[in-house]
C-alpha atoms as a PDB file:
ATOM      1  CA  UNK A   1     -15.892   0.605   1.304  1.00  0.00           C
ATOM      2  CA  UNK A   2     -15.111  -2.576   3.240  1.00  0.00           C
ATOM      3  CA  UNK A   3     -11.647  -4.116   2.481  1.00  0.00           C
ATOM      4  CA  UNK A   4     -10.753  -7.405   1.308  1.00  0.00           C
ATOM      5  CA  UNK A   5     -10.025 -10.406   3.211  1.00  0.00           C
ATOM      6  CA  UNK A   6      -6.254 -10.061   1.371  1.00  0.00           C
ATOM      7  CA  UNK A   7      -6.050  -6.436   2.422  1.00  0.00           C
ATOM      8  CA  UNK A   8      -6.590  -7.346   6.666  1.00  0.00           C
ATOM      9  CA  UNK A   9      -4.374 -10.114   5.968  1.00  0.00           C
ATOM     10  CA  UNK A  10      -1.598  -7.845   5.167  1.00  0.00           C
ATOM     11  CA  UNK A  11      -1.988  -5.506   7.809  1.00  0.00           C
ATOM     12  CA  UNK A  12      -0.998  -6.931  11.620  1.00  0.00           C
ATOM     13  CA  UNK A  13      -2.102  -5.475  13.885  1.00  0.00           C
ATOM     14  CA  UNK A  14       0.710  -5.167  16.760  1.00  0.00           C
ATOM     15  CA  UNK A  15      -0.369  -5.795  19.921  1.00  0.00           C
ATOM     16  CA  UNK A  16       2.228  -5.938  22.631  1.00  0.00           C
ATOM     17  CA  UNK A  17       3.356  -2.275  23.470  1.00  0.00           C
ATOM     18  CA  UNK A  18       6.810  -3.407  23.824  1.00  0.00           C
ATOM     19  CA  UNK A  19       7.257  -4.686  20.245  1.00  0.00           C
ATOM     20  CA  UNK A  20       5.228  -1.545  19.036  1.00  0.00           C
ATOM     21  CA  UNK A  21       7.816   0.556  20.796  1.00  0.00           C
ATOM     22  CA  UNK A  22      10.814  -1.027  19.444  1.00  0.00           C
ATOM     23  CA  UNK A  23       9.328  -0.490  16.047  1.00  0.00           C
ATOM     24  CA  UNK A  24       9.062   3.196  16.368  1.00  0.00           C
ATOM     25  CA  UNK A  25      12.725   3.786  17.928  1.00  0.00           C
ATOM     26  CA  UNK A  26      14.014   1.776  14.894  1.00  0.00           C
ATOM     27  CA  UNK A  27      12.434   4.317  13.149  1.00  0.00           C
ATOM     28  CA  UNK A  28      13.908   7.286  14.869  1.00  0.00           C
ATOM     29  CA  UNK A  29      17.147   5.481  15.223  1.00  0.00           C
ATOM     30  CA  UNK A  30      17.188   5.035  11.473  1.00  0.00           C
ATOM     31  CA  UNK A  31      15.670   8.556  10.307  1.00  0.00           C
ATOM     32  CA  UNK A  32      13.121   6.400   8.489  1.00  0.00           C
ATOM     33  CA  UNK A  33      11.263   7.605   5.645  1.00  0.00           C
ATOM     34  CA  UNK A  34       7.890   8.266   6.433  1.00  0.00           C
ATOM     35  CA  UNK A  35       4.749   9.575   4.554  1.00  0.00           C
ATOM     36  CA  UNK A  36       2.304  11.636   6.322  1.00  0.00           C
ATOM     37  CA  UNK A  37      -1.489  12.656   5.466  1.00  0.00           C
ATOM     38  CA  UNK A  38      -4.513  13.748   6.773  1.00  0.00           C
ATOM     39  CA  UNK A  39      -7.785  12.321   6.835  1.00  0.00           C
ATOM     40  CA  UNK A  40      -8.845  13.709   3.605  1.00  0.00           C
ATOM     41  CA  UNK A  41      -5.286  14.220   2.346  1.00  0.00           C
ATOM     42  CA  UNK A  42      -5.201  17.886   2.837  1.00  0.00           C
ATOM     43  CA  UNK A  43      -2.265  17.643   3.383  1.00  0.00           C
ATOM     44  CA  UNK A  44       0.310  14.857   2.343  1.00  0.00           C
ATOM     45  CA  UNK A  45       3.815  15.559   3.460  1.00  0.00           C
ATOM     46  CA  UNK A  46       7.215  13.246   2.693  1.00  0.00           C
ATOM     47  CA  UNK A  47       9.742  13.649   5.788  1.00  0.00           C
ATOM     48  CA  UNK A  48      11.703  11.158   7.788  1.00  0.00           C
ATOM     49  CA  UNK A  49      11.502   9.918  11.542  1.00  0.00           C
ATOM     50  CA  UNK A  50      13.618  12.195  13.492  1.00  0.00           C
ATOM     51  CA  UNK A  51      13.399  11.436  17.093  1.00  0.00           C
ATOM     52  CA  UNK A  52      11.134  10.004  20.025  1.00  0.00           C
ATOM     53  CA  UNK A  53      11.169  12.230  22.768  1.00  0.00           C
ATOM     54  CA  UNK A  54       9.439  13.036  26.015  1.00  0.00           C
ATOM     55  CA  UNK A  55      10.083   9.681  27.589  1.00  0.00           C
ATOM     56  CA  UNK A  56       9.324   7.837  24.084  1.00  0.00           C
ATOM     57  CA  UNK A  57       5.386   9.843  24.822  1.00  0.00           C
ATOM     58  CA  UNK A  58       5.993  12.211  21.642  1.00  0.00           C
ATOM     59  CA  UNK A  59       7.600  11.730  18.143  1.00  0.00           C
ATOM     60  CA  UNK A  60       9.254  14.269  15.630  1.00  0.00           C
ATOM     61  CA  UNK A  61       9.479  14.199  12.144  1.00  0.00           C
ATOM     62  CA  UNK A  62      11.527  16.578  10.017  1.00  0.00           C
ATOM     63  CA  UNK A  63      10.163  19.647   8.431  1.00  0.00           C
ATOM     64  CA  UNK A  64      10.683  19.181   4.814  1.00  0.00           C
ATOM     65  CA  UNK A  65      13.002  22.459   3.017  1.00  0.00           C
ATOM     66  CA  UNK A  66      10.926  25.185   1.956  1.00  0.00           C
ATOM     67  CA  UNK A  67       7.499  24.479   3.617  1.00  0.00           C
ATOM     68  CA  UNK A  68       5.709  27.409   5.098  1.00  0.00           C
ATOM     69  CA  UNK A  69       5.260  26.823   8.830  1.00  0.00           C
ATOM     70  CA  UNK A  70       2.861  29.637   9.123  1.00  0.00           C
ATOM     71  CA  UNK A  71       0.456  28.206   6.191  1.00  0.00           C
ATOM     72  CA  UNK A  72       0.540  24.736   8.177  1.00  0.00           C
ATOM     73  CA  UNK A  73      -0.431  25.881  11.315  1.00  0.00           C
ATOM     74  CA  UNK A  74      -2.916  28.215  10.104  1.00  0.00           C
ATOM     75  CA  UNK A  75      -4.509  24.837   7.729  1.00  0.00           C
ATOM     76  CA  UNK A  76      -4.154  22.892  10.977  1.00  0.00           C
ATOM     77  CA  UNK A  77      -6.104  25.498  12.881  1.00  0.00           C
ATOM     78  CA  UNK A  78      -9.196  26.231   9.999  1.00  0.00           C
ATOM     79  CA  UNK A  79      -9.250  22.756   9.318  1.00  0.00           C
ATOM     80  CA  UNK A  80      -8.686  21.214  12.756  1.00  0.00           C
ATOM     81  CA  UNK A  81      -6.070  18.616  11.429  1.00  0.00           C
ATOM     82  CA  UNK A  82      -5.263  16.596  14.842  1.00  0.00           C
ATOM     83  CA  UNK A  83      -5.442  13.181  13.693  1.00  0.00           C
ATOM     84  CA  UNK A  84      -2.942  12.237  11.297  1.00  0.00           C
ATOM     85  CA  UNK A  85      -1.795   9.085   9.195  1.00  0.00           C
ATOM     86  CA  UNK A  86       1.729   7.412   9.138  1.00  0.00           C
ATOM     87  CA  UNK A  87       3.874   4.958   6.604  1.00  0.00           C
ATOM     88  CA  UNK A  88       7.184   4.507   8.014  1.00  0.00           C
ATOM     89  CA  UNK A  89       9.406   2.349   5.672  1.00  0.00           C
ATOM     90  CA  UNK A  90      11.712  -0.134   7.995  1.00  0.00           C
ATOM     91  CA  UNK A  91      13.884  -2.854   7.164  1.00  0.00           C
ATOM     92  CA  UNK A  92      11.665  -5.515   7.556  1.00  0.00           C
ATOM     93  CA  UNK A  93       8.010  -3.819   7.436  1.00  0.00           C
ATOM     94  CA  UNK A  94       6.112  -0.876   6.774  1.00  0.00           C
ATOM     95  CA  UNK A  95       4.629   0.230  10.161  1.00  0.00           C
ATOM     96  CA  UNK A  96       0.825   2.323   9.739  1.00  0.00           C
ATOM     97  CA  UNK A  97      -0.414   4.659  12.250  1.00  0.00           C
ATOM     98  CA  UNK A  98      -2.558   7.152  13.424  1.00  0.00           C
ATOM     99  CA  UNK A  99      -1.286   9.943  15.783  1.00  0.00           C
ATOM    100  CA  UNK A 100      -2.315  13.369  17.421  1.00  0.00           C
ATOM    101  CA  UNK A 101      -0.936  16.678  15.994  1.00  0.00           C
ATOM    102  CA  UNK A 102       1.042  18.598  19.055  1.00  0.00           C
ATOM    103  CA  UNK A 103       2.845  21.077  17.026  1.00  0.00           C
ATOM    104  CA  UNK A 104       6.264  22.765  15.222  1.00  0.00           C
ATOM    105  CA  UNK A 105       9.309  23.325  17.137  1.00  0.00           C
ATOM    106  CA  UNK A 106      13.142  23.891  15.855  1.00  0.00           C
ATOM    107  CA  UNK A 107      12.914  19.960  15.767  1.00  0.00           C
ATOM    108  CA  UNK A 108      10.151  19.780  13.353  1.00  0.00           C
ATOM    109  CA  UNK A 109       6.672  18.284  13.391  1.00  0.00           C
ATOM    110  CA  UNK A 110       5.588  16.919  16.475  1.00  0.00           C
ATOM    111  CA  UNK A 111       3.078  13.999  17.409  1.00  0.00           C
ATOM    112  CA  UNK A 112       1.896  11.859  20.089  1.00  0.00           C
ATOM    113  CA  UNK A 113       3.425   8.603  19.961  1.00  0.00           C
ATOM    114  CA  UNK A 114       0.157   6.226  18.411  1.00  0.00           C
ATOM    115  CA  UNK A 115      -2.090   3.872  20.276  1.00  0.00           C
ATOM    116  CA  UNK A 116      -2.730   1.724  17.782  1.00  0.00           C
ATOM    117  CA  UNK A 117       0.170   0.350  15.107  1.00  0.00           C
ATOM    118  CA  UNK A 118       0.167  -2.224  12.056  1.00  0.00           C
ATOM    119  CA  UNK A 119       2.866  -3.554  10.006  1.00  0.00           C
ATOM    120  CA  UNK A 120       3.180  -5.219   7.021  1.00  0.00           C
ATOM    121  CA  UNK A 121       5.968  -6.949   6.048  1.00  0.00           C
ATOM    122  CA  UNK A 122       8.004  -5.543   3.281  1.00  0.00           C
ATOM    123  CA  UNK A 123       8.140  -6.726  -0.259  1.00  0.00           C
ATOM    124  CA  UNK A 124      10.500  -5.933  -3.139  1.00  0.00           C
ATOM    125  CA  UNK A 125       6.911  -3.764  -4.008  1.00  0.00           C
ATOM    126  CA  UNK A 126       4.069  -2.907  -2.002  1.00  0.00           C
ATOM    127  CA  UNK A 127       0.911  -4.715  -2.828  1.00  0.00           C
ATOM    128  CA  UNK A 128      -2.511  -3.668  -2.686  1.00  0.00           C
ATOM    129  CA  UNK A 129      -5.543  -5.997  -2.495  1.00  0.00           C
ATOM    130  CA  UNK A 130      -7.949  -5.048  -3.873  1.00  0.00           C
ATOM    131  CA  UNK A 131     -11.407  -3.926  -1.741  1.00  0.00           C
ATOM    132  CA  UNK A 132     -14.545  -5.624  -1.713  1.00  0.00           C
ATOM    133  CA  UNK A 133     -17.098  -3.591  -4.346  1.00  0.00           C
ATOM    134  CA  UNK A 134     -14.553  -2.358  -6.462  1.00  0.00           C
ATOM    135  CA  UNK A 135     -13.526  -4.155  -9.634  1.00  0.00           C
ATOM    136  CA  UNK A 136     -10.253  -3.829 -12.071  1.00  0.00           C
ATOM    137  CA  UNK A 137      -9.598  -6.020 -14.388  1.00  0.00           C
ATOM    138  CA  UNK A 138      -7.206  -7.131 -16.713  1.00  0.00           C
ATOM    139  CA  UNK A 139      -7.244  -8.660 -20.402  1.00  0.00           C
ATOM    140  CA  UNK A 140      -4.715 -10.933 -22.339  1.00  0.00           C
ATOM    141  CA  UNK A 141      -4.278 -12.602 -25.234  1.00  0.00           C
ATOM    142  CA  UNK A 142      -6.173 -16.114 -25.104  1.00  0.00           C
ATOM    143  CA  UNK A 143      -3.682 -18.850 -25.036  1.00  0.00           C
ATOM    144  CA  UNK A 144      -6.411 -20.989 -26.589  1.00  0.00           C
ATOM    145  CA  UNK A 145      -7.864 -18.635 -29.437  1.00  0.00           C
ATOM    146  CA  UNK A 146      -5.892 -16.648 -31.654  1.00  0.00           C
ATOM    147  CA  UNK A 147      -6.466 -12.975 -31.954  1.00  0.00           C
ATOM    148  CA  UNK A 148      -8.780 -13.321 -29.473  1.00  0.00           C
ATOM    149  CA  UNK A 149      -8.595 -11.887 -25.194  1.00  0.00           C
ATOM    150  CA  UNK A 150      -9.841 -12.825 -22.077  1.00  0.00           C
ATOM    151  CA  UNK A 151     -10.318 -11.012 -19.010  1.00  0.00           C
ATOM    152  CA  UNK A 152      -9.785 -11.781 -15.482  1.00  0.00           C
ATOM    153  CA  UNK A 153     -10.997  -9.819 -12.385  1.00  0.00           C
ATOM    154  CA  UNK A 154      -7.172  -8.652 -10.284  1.00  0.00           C
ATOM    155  CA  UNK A 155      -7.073  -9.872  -6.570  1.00  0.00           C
ATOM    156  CA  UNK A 156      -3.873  -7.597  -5.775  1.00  0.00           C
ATOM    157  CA  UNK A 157      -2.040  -5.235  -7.480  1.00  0.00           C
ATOM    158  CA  UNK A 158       2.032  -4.681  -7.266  1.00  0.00           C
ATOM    159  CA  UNK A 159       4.608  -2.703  -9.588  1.00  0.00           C
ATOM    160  CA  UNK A 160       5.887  -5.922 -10.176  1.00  0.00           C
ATOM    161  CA  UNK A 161       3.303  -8.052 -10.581  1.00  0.00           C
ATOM    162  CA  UNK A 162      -0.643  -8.364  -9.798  1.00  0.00           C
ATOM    163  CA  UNK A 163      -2.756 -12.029  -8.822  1.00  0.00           C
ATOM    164  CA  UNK A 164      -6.368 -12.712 -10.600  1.00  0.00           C
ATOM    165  CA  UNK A 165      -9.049 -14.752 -10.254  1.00  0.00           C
ATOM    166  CA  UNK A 166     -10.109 -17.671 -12.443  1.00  0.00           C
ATOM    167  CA  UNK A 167     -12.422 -20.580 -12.140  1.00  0.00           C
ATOM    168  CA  UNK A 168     -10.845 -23.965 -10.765  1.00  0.00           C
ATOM    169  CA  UNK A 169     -11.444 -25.247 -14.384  1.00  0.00           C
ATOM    170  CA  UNK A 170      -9.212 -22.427 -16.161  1.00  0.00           C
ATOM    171  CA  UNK A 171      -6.530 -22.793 -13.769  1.00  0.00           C
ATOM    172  CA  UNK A 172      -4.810 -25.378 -16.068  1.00  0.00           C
ATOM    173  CA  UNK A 173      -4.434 -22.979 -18.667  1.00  0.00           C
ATOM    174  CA  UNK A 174      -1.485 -21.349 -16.362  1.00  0.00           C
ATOM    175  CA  UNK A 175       0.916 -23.391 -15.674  1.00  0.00           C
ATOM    176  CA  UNK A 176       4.139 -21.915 -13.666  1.00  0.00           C
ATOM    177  CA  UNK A 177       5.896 -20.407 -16.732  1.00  0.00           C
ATOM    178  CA  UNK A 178       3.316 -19.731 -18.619  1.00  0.00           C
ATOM    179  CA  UNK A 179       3.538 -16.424 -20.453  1.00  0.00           C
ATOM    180  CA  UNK A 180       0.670 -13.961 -20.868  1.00  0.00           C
ATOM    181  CA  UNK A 181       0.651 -11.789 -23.609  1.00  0.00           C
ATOM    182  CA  UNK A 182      -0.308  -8.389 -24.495  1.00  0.00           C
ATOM    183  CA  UNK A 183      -1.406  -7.704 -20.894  1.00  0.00           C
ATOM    184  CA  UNK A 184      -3.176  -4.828 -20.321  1.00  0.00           C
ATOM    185  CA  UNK A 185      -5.126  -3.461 -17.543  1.00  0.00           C
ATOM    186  CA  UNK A 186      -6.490   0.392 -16.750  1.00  0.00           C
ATOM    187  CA  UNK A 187      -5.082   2.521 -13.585  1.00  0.00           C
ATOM    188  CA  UNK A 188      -6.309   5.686 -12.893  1.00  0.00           C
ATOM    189  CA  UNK A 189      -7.162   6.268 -16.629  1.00  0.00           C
ATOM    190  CA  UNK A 190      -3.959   5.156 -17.767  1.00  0.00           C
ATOM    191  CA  UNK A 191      -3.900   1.852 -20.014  1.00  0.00           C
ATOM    192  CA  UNK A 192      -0.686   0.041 -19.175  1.00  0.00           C
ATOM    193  CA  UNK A 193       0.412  -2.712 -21.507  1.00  0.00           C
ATOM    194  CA  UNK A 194       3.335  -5.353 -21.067  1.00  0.00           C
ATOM    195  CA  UNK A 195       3.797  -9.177 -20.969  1.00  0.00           C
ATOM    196  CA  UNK A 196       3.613 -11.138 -17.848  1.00  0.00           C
ATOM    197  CA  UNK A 197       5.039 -14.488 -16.607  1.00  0.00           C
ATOM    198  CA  UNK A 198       2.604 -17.246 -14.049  1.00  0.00           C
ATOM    199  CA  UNK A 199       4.747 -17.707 -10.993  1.00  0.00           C
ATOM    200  CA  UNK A 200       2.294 -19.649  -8.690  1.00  0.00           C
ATOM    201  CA  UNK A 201      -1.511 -20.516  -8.475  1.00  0.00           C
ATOM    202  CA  UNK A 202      -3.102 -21.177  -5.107  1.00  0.00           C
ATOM    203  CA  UNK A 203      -6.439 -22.157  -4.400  1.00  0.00           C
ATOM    204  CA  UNK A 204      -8.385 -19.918  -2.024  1.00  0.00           C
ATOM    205  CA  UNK A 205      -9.959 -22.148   1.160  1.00  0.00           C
ATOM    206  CA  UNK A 206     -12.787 -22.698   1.262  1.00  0.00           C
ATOM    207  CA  UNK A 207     -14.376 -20.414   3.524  1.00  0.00           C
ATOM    208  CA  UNK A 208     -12.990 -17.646   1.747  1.00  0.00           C
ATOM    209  CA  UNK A 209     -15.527 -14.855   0.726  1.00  0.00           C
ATOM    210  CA  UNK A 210     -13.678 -15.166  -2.965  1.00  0.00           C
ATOM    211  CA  UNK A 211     -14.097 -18.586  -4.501  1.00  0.00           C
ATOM    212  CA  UNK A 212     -11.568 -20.080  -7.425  1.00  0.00           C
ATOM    213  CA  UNK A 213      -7.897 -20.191  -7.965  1.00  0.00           C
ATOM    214  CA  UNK A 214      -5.698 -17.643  -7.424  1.00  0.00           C
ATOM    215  CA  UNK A 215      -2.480 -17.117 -10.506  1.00  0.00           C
ATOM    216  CA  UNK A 216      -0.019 -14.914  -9.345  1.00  0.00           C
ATOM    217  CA  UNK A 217       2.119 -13.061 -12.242  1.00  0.00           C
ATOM    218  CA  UNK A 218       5.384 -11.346 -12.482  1.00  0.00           C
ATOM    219  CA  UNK A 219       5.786  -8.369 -14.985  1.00  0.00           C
ATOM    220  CA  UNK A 220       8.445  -9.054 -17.524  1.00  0.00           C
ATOM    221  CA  UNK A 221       7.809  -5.742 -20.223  1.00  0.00           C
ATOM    222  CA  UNK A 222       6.484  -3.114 -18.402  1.00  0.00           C
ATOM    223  CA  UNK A 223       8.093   0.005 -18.867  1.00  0.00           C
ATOM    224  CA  UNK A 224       9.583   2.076 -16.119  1.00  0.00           C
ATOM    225  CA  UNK A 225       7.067   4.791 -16.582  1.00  0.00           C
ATOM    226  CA  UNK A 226       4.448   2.137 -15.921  1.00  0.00           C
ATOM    227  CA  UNK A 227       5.837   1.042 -13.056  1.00  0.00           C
ATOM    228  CA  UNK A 228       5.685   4.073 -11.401  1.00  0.00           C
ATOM    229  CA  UNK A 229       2.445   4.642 -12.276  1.00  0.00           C
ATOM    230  CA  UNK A 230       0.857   1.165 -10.311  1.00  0.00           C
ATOM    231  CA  UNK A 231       3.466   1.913  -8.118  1.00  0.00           C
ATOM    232  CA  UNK A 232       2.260   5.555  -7.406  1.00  0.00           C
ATOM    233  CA  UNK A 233      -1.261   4.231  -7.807  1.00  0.00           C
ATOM    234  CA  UNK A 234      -0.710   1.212  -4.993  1.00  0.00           C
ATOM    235  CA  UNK A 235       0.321   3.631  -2.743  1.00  0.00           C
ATOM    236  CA  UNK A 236      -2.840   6.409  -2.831  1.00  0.00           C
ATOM    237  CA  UNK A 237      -4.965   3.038  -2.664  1.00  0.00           C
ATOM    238  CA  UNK A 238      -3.320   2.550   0.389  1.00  0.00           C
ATOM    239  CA  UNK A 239      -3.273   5.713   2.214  1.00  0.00           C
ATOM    240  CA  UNK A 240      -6.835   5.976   1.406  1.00  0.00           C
ATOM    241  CA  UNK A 241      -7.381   1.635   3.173  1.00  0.00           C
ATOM    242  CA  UNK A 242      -5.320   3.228   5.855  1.00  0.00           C
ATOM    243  CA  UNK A 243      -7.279   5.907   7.027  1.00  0.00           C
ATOM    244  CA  UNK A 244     -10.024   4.449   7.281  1.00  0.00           C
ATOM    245  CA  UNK A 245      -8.804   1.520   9.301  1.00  0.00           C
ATOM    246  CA  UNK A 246      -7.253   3.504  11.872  1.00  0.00           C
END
């Protein structure tokens, strides 16, 4: 599935080794939490950035408590795991990777430091964009018509707010301030319901593959539980954009 023009946006790539090296001591240096996963998530494993080694040429990553060493190794072996993917949460950006399995020492997990590295800058919460050929959508009450709703197809998707799409004729009918109610949209089978407050509409240029007008909203009602859920959703959307862009 190709992704979205939004999606590349959001992911630079970083080009000058230098700059991709002083990303990955920052994350050593800070014992950054990272995410790790295979190409068909086999395996998905939360740890932290422990140190760059071997004249900066391989990276460690702690071992989380109570994993079996001997299972990994043996599901690394049957299933020939070498190439894995990287988050790393920094200050200032998520950095994605992809990097070649070496082994488990003492240290923990070892890796070959990447060839290739993205960031995205970091936001209160992580967004996804939506990819080209697949459709969510979201319904509200219409500020026009009472008891009736309207639905909009969702450019990106945060747990604290989302953008849709509507025709340069609609956009009127969301003003900054303007509050949507009953919001509801479906992720993963779950039907999550809250109000949500227009922030900003922007309309897309006009060689963009998506034509219209762009509202971006801010959640106001949404419960915790909720939030986690987009939130948790956001991120497996990701992993999966991720490995198949590296």
């Amino acid at each position: 599935m190709a992704a979205n023009e939004g999606a590349n946006r959001d992911f630079v790539p970083v080009d000058v080794p230098a700059e991709a090296l002083a990303l990955l001591l920052q994350g050593a240096k800070h014992a950054a939490a990272s995410t790790l996963w295979t190409q068909n998530q086999e395996r998905l494993i939360k740890s932290h950035f422990s140190a760059l080694t071997d004249n900066q040429k391989t990276m460690t990553f702690w071992l989380p408590t109570g994993t079996n060493v001997d299972e990994l190794l043996v599901e690394v072996r049957l299933k020939n795991l070498k190439d894995w993917f990287f988050s790393v949460s920094l200050p200032a950006a998520n950095i994605f990777f992809k990097a070649r399995w070496l082994g488990v020492d003492s240290a923990g997990m070892r890796f070959a430091v990447p060839e290739k590295l993205f960031k995205v800058q970091r936001r209160k919460d992580f967004r996804f964009s939506i990819p080209d050929g697949y459709v969510l959508k979201i319904e509200f009450a219409d500020p026009l018509i009472p008891d009736a709703r309207i639905g909009f197809k969702v450019l990106d998707l945060s747990g604290g707010g989302l953008s849709f799409l509507v025709r340069p004729d609609e956009a009127p009918l969301f003003p900054p301030g303007a509050v949507l109610k009953e919001l509801s949209l479906k992720v993963k089978g779950r039907e999550v319901r809250c109000s949500a407050e227009v922030r900003h509409l922007r309309e897309l240029p006009l060689d963009s593959r998506t034509k219209g007008v762009k509202v971006g909203v801010q959640f106001s009602t949404l419960s915790a539980a909720d939030t986690q859920a987009i939130a948790t959703y956001v991120f497996d959307e990701t992993r999966k954009f991720v490995s198949k862009m590296l």
